[in-house]
C-alpha atoms as a PDB file:
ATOM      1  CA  UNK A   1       0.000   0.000   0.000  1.00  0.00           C
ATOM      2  CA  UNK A   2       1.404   3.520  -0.769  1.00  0.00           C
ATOM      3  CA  UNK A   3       2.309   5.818   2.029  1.00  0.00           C
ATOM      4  CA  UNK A   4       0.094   8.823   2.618  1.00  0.00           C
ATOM      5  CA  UNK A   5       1.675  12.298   2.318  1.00  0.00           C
ATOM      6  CA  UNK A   6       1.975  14.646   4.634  1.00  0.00           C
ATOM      7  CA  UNK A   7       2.198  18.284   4.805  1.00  0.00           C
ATOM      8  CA  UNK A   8       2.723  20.100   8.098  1.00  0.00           C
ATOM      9  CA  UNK A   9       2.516  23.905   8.373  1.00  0.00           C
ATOM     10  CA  UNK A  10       3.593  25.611  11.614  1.00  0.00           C
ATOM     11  CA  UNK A  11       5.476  28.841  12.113  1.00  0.00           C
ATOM     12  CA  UNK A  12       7.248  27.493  15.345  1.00  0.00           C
ATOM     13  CA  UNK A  13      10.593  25.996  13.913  1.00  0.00           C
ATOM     14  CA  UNK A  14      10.689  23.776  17.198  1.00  0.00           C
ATOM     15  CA  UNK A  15       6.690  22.602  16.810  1.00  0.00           C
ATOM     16  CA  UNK A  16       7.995  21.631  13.375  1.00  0.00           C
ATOM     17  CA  UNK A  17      10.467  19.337  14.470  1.00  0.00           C
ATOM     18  CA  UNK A  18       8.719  18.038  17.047  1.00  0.00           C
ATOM     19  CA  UNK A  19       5.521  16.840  14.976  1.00  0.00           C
ATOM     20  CA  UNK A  20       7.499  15.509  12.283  1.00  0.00           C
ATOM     21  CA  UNK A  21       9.164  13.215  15.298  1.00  0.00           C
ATOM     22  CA  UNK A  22       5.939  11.964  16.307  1.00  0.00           C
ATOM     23  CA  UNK A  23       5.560  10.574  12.740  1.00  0.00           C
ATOM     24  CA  UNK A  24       8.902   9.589  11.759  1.00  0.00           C
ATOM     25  CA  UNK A  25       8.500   6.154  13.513  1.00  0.00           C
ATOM     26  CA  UNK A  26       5.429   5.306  11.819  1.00  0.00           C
ATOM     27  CA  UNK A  27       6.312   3.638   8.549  1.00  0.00           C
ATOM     28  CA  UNK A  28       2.902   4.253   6.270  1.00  0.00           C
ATOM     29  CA  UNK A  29       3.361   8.121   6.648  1.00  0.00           C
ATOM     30  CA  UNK A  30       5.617  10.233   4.688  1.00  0.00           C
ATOM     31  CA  UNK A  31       6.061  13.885   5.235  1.00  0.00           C
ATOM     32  CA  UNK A  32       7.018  15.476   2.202  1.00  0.00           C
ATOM     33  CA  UNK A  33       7.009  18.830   3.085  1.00  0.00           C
ATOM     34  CA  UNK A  34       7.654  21.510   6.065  1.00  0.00           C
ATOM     35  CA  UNK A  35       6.081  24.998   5.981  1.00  0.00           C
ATOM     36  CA  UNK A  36       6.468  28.129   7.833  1.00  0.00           C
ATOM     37  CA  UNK A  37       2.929  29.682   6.642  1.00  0.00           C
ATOM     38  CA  UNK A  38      -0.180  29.165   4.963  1.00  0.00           C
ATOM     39  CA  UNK A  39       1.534  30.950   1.360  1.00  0.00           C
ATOM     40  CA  UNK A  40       4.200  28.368   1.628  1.00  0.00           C
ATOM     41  CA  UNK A  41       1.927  25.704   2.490  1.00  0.00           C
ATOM     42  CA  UNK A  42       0.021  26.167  -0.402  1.00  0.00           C
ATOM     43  CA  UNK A  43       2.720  26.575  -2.318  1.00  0.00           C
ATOM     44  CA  UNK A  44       3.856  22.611  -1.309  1.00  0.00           C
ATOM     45  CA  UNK A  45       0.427  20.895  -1.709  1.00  0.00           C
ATOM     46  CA  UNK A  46       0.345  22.568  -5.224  1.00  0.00           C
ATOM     47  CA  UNK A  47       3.703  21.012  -6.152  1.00  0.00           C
ATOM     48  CA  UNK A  48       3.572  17.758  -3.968  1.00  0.00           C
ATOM     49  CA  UNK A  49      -0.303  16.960  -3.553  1.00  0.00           C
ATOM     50  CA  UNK A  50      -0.305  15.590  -0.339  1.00  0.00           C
ATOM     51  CA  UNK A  51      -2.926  13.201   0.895  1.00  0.00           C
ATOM     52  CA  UNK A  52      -3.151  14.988   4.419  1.00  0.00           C
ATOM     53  CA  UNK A  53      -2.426  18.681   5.513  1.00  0.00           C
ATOM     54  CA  UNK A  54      -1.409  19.232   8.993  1.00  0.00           C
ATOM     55  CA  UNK A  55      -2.367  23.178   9.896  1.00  0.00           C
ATOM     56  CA  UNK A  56      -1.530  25.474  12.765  1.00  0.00           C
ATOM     57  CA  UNK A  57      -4.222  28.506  12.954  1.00  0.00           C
ATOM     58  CA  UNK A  58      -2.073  30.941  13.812  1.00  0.00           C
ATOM     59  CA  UNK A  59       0.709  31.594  10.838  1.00  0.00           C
ATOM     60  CA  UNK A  60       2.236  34.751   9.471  1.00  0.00           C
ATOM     61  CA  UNK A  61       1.226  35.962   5.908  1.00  0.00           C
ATOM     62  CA  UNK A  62      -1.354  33.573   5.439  1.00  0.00           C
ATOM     63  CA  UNK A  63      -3.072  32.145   7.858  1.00  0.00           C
ATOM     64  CA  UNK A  64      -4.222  28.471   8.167  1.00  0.00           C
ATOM     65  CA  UNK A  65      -8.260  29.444   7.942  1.00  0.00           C
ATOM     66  CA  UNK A  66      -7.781  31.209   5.067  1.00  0.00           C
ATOM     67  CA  UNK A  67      -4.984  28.065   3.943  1.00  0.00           C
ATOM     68  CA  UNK A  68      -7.274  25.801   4.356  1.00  0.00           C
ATOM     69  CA  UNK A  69     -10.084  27.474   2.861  1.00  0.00           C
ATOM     70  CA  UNK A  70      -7.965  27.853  -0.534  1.00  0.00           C
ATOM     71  CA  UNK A  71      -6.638  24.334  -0.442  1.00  0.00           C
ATOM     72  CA  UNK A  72      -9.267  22.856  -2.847  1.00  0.00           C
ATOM     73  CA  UNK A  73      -8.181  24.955  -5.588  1.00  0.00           C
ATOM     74  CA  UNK A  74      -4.656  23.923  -5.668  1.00  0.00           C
ATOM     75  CA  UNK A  75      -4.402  20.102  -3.976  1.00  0.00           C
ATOM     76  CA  UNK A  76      -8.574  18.906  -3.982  1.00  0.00           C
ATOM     77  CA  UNK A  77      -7.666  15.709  -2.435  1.00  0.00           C
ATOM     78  CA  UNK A  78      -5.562  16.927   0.054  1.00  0.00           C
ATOM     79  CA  UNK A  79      -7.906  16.705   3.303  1.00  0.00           C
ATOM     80  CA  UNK A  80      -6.687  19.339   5.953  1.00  0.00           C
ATOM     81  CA  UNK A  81      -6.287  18.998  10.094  1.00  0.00           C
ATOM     82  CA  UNK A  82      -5.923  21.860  12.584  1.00  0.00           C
ATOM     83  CA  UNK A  83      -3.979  22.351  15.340  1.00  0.00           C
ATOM     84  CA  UNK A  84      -4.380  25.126  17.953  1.00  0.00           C
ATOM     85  CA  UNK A  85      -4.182  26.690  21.690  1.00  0.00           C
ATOM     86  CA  UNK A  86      -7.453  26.327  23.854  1.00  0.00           C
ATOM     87  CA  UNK A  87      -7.882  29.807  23.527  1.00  0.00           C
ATOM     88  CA  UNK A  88      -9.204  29.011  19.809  1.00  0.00           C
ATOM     89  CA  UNK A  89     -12.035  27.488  20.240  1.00  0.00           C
ATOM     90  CA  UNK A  90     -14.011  30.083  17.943  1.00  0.00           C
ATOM     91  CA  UNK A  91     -11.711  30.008  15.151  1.00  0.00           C
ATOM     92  CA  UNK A  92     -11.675  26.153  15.434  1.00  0.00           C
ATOM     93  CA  UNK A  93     -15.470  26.470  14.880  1.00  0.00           C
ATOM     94  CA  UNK A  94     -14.849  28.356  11.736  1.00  0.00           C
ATOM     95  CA  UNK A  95     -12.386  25.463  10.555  1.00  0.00           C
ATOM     96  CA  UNK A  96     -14.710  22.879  10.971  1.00  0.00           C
ATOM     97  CA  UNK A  97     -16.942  24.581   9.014  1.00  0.00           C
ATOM     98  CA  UNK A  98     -14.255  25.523   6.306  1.00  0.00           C
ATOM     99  CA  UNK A  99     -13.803  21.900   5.814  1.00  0.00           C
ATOM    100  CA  UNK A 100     -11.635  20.667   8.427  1.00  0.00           C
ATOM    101  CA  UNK A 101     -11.723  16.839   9.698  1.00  0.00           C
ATOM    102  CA  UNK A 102      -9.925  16.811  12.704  1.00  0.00           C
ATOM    103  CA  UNK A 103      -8.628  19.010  15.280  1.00  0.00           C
ATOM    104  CA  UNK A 104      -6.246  18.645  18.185  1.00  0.00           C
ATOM    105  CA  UNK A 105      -5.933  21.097  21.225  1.00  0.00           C
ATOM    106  CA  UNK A 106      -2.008  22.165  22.093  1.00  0.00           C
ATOM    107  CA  UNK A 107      -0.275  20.826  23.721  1.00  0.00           C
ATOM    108  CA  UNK A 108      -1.291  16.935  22.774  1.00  0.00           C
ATOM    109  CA  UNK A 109       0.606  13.873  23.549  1.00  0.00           C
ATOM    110  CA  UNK A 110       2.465  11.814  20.699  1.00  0.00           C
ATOM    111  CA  UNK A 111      -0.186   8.975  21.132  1.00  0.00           C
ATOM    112  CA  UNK A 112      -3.100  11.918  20.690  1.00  0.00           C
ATOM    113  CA  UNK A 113      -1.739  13.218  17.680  1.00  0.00           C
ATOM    114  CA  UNK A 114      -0.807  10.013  15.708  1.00  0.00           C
ATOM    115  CA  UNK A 115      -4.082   8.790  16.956  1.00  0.00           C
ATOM    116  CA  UNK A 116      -5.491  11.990  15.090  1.00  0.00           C
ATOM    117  CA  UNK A 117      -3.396  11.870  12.180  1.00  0.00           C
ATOM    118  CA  UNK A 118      -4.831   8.152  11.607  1.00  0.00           C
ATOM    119  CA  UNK A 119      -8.447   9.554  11.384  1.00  0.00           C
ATOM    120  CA  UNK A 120      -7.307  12.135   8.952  1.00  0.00           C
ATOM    121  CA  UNK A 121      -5.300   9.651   6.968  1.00  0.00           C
ATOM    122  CA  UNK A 122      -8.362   7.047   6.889  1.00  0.00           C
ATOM    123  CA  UNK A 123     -10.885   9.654   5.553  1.00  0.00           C
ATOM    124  CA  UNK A 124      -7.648  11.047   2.851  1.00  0.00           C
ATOM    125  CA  UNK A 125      -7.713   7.356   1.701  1.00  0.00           C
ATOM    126  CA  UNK A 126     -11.106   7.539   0.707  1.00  0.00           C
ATOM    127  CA  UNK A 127     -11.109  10.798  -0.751  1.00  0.00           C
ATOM    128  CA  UNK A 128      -8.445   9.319  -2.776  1.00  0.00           C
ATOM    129  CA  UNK A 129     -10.289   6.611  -4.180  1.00  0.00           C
ATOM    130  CA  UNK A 130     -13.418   8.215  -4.812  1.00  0.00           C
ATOM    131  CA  UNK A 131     -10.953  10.733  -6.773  1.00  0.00           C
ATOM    132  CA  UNK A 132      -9.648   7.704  -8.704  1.00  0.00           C
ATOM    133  CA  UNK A 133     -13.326   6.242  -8.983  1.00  0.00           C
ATOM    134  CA  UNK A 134     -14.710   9.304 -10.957  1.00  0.00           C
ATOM    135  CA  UNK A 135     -11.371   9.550 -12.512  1.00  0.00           C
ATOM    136  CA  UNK A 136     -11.978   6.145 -14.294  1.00  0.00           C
ATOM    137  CA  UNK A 137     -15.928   7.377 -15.104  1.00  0.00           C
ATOM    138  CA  UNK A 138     -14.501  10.343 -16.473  1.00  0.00           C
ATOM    139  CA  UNK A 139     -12.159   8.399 -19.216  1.00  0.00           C
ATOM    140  CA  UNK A 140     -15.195   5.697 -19.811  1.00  0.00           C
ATOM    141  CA  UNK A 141     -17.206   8.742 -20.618  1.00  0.00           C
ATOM    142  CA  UNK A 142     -15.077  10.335 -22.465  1.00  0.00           C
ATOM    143  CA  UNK A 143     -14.463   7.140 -24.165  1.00  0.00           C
ATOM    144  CA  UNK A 144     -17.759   6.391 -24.864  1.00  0.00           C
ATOM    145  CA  UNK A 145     -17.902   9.711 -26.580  1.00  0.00           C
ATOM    146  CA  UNK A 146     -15.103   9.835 -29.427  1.00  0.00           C
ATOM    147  CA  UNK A 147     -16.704   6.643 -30.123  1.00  0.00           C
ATOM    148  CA  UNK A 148     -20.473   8.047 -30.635  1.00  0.00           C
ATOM    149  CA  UNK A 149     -18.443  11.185 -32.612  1.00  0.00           C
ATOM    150  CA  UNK A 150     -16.489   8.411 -34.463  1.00  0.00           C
ATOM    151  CA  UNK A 151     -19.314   6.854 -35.658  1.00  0.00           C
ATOM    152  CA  UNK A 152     -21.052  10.404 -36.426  1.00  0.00           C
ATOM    153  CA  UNK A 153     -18.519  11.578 -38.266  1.00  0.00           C
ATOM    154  CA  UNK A 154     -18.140   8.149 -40.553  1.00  0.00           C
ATOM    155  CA  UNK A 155     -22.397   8.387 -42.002  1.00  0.00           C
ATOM    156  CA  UNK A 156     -21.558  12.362 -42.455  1.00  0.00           C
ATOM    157  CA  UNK A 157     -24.020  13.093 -39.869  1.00  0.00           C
ATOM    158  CA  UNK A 158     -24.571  16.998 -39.358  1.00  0.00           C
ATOM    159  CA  UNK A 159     -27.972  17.492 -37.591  1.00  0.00           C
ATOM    160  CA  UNK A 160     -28.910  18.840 -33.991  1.00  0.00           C
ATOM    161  CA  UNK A 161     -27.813  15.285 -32.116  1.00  0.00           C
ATOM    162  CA  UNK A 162     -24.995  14.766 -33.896  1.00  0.00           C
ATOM    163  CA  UNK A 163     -23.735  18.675 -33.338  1.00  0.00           C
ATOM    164  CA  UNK A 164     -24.704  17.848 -29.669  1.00  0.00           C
ATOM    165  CA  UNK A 165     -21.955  15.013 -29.572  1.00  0.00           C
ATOM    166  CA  UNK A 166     -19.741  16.902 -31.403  1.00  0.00           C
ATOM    167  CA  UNK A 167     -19.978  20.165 -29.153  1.00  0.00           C
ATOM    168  CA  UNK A 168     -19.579  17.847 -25.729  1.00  0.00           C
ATOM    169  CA  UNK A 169     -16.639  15.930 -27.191  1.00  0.00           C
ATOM    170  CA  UNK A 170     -14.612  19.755 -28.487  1.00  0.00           C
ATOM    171  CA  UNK A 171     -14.844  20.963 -25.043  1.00  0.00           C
ATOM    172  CA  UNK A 172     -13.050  17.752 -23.384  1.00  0.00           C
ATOM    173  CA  UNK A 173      -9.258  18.286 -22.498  1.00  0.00           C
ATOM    174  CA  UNK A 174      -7.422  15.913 -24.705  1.00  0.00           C
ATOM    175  CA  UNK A 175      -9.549  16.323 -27.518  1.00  0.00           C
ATOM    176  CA  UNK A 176      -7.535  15.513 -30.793  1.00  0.00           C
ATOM    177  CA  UNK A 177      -6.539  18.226 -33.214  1.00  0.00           C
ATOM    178  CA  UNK A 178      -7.139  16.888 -35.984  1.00  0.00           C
ATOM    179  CA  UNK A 179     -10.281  15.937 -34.831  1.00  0.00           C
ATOM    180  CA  UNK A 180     -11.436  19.290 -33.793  1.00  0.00           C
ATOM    181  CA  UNK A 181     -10.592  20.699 -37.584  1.00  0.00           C
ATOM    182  CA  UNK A 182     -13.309  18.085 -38.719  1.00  0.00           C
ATOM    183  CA  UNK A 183     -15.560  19.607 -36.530  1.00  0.00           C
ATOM    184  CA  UNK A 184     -14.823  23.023 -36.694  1.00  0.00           C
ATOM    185  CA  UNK A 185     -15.841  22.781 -40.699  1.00  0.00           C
ATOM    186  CA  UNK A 186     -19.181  21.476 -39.616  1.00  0.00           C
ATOM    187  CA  UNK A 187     -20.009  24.043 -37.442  1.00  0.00           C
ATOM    188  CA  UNK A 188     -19.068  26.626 -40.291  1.00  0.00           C
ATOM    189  CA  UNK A 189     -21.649  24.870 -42.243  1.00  0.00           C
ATOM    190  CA  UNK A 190     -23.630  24.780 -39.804  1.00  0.00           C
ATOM    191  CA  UNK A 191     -23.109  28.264 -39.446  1.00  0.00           C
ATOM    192  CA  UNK A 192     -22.899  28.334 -35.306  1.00  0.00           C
ATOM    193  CA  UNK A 193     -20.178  30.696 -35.200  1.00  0.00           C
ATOM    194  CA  UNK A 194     -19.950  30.939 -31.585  1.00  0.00           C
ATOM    195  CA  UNK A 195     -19.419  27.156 -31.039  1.00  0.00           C
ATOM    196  CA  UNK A 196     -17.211  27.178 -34.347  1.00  0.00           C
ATOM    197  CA  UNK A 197     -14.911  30.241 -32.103  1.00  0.00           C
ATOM    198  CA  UNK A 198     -14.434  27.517 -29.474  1.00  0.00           C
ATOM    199  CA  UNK A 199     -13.672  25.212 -31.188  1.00  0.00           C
ATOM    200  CA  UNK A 200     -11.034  27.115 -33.324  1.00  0.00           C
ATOM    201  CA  UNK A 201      -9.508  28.447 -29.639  1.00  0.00           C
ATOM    202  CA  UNK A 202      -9.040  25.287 -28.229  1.00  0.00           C
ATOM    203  CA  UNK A 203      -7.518  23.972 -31.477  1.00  0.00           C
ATOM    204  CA  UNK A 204      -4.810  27.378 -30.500  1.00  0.00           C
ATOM    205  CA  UNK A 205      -4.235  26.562 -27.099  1.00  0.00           C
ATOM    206  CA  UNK A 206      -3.482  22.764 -28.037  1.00  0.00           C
ATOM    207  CA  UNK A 207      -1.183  23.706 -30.549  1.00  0.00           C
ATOM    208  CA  UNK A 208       0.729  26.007 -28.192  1.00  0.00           C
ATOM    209  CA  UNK A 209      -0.796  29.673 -29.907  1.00  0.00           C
ATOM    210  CA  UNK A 210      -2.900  31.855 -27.445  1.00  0.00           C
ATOM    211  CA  UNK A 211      -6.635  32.247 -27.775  1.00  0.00           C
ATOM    212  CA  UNK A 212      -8.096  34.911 -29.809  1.00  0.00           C
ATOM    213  CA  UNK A 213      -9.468  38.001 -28.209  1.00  0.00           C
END
């Protein structure tokens, strides 16, 4: 089984050390990165995509709320646990409610805090594979789809379904080039100029050009 990732943000050089201690005797965790803020933090799960993010509230220049809060947009499987002082309790409200799945109260004991990280690590796991589960509907779909273009574009099909298909399939990411060209002249006939302006802009960006204004 792989190792979950961790990420542990803390602005305390000495907290630092001492959390990635707790964890460096259990062998299914990795910590792949250390930082000193929330900016740097989400600067790491960007790069690394850890499975679990380990968050202190208080941080300079970014904050872990407002860390946390962000972390969807650059890591969305990452799932994100809070650390703080007693004297919190409010702001550990808000984290909960910003998505957080665990929370430990300073100061913890080693036991308390693997014990946490566990939990965390148990509900990353199945955020993973429900990532890897709609990953694998995704590519059946889009699958399915070149085939029902495919099979459009071979009896010269051109009317409302069959620009339907052909629409859904020129908006997918790894849509072929070539592919898109074919479709591009049907639109033209067609005379849908706005989905023929799409389709000519993603042909751009695939090919390396920039999109036209």
């Amino acid at each position: 089984m792989t190792n979950l990732r961790v990420l542990i943000a803390d602005d305390s050089a000495e907290f630092r050390k001492s959390v990635r201690m707790m964890l460096a005797f259990e062998r299914d965790f990795d910590v792949v990165a250390v930082a000193r803020d929330g900016v740097e933090a989400l600067e790491m799960a960007r790069s690394l995509q850890p499975d679990v993010a380990i968050m202190d509230i208080n941080m300079p220049r970014m904050d872990g709320l407002t860390a946390i809060r962000l972390m969807p947009r650059v890591s969305t499987s990452t799932v994100c646990m809070i650390m703080s002082s007693e004297a919190e309790r409010d702001q550990l409200r808000q984290a909960m409610a910003a998505g957080v799945r665990e929370y430990l109260i300073k100061p913890f004991t080693p036991e308390e805090f693997v014990a946490g990280v566990r939990r965390v690590a148990a509900q990353a796991t199945e955020a993973r594979q429900k990532a890897a589960a709609a990953e694998a509907q995704q590519a059946e779909r889009d699958r399915l789809l070149l085939q029902l273009v495919n099979s459009y574009l071979k009896t010269g099909r051109m009317d409302d379904e069959a620009a339907k298909a052909y629409a859904a399939y020129s908006q997918r990411p790894q849509a072929d080039p070539s592919l898109l060209a074919r479709l591009a002249e049907i639109f033209c006939a067609r005379r849908e100029w706005r989905t023929l302006r799409q389709i000519c802009e993603r042909m751009e960006r695939l090919e390396g050009g920039q999109p036209r204004n």
